[in-house]
Protein backbone atom coordinates (compact mmCIF):
# COMPACT_ATOMS: atom_id res chain seq x y z
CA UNK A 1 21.65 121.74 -3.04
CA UNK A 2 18.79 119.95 -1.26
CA UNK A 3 17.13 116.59 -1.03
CA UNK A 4 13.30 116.62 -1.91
CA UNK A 5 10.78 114.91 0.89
CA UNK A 6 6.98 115.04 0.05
CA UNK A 7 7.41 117.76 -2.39
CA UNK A 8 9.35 119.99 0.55
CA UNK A 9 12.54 120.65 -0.25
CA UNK A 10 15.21 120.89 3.16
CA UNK A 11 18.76 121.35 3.28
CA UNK A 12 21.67 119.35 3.58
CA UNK A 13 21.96 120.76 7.23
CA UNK A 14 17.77 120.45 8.12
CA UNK A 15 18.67 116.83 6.96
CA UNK A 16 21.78 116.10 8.91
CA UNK A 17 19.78 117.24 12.16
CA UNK A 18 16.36 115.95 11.64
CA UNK A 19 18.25 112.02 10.70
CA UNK A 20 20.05 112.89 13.78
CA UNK A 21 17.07 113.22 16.03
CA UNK A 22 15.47 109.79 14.73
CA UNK A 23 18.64 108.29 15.52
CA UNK A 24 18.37 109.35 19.10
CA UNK A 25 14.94 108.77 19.73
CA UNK A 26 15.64 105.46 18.00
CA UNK A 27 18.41 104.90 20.87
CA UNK A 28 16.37 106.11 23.56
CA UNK A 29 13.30 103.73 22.87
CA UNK A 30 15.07 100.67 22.83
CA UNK A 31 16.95 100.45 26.74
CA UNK A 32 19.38 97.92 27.48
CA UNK A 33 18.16 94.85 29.11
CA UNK A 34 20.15 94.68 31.73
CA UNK A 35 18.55 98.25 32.90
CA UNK A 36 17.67 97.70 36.69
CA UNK A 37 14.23 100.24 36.04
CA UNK A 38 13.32 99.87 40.02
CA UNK A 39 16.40 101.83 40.92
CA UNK A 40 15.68 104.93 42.67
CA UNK A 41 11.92 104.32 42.69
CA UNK A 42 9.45 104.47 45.85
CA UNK A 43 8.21 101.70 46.37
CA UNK A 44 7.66 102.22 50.24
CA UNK A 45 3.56 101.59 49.49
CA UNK A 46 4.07 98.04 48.34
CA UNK A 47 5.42 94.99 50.32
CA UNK A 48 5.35 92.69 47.18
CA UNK A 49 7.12 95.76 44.72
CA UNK A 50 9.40 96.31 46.96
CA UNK A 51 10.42 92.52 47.38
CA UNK A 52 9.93 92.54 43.03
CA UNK A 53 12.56 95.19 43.01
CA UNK A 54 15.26 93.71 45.29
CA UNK A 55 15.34 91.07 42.79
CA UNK A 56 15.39 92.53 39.55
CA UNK A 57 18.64 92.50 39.04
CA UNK A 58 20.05 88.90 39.81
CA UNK A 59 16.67 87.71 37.29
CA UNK A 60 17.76 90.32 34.54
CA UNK A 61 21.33 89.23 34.77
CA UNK A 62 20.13 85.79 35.02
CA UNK A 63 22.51 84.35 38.44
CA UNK A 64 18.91 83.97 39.91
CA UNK A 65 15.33 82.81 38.97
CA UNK A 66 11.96 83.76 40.24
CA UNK A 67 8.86 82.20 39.69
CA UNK A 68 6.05 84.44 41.27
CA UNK A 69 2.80 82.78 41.90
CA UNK A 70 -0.49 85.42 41.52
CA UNK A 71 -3.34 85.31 42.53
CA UNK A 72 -6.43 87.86 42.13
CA UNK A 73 -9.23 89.28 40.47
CA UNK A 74 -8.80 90.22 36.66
CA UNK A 75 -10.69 93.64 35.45
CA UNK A 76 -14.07 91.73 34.66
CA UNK A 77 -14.15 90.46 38.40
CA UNK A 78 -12.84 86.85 37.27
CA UNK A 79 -10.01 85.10 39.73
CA UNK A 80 -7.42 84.64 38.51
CA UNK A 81 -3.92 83.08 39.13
CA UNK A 82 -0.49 82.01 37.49
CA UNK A 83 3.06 80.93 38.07
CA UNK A 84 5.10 83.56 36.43
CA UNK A 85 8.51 83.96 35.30
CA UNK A 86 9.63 86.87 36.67
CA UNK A 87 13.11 86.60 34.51
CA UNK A 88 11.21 86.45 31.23
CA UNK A 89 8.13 88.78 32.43
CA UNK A 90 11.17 91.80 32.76
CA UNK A 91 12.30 91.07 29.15
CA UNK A 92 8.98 90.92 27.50
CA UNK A 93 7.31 93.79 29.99
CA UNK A 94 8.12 97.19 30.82
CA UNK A 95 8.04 96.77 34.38
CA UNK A 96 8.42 100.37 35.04
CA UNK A 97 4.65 101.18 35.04
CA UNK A 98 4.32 98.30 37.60
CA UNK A 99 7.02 99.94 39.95
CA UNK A 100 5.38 103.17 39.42
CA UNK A 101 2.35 101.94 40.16
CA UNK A 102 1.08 102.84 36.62
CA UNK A 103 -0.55 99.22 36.16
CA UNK A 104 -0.64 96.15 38.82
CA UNK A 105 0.87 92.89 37.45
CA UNK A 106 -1.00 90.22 36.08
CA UNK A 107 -1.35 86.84 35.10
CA UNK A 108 -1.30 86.29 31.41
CA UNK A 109 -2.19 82.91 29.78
CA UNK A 110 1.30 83.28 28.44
CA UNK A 111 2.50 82.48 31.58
CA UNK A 112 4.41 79.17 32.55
CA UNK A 113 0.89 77.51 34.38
CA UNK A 114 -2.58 80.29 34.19
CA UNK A 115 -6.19 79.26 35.51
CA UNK A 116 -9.37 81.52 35.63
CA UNK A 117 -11.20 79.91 38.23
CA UNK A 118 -14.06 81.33 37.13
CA UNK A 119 -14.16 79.79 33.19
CA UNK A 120 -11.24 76.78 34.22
CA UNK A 121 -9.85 77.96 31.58
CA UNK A 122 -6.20 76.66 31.92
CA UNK A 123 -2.66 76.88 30.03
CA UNK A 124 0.53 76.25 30.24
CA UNK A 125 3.40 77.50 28.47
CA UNK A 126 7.45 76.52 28.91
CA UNK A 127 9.67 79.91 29.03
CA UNK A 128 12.95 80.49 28.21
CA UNK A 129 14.19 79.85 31.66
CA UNK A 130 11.34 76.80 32.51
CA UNK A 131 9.88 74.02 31.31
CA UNK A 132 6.41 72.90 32.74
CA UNK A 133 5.67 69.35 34.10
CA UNK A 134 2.00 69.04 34.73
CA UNK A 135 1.71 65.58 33.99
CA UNK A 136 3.97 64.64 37.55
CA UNK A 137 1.61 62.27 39.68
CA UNK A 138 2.87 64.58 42.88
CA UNK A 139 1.58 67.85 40.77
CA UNK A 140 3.26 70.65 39.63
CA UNK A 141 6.64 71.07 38.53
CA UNK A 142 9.05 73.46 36.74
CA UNK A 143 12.40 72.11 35.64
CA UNK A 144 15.38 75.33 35.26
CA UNK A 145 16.46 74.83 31.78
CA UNK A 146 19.81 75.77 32.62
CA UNK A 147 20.81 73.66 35.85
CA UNK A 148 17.80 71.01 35.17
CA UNK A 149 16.97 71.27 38.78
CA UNK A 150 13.21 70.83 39.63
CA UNK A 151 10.75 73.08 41.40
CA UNK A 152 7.80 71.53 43.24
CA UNK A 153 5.73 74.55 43.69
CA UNK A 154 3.38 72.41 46.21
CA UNK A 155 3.12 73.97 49.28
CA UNK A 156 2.36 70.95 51.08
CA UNK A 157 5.67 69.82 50.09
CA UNK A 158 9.02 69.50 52.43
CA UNK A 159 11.68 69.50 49.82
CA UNK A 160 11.18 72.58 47.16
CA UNK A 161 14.36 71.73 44.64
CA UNK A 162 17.83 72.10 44.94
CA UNK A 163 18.72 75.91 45.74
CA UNK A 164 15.03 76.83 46.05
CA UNK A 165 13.63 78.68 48.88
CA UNK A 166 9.67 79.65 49.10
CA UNK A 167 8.77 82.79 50.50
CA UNK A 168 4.98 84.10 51.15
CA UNK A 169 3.79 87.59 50.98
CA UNK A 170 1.02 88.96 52.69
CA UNK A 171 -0.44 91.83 50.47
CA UNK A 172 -3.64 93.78 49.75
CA UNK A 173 -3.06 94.11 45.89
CA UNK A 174 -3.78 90.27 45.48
CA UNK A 175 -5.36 87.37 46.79
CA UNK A 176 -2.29 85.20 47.37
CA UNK A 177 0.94 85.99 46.52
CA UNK A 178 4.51 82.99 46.99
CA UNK A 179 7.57 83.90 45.71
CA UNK A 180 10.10 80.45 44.36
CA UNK A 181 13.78 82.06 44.41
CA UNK A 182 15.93 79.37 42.99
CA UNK A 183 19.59 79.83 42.41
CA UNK A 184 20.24 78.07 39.20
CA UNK A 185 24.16 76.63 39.70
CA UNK A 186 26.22 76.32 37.09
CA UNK A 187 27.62 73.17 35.41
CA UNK A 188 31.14 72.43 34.95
């Protein structure tokens, strides 16, 4: 007995094993979210990786939020720069080939606030995780969906937010680089 497949005719056993394999390759392709992909990497040849990877999992598992502010030159010599959601980035990227070193991260007008300096071109875009307030007379501001705490991304200013600390990296692989770690709490 066989089952007939563009005129080739296989086995019950040839089809057992071949809708086996799709199965598993269908399993491997799609890898849990939760997956911290940094683990185990070197990352020894980037200050800002290396502080991307120590908090991978606390965004993926969602007790802590990181916006990352970028800024640098895009592949057609443009500047660039964005506040990024580094929770919702690692579900819609595969951040591996950025810890590998594969591809540098970028802004993306997707992002929660994204400016070409060179075109002022300029969007912004609520996440998940953030909603954007660009219309504050004291400028920026991201509120945390989940603890409605603010973020005031200015760094003129004294008070960040509630649970939000500010922390500047010094890198060659972009122009300016500020990581916002805020700790969302919860409510009772």
């Amino acid at each position: 007995m066989g089952v007939c497949a563009h005129e080739q005719y296989i086995t019950r056993e040839e089809f057992t094993k071949r809708k086996q394999e799709i199965e598993e390759a269908k399993q491997q392709k799609t890898p849990d979210p939760t997956d911290v992909v940094s683990e185990g990497m070197d990352l020894s040849h980037s200050c800002f990786l290396q502080n991307l990877a120590s908090l991978e999992e606390g965004n993926r598992e969602g007790y802590d939020s990181t916006i990352i502010y970028l800024r640098a030159m895009n592949e057609v010599g443009q500047e660039v720069s964005a506040y990024i959601d580094y929770a919702d980035r690692l579900q819609k990227d595969n951040f591996s080939v950025y810890f590998r070193g594969d591809r540098k991260l970028m802004p993306k007008p997707t992002d929660l606030s994204y400016f070409n300096w060179t075109t002022r071109d300029i969007f912004s875009t609520s996440s998940p995780n953030y909603e954007v307030i660009a219309d504050n007379p004291t400028g920026l501001l991201f509120r945390h969906k989940r603890d409605r705490q603010f973020i005031n991304v200015d760094r003129k200013a004294k008070d960040l937010g509630h649970g939000t600390t500010r922390r500047v990296l010094e890198t060659e692989e972009y122009l300016q680089c500020v990581l916002f770690e805020h700790n969302p709490r919860r409510l009772q």
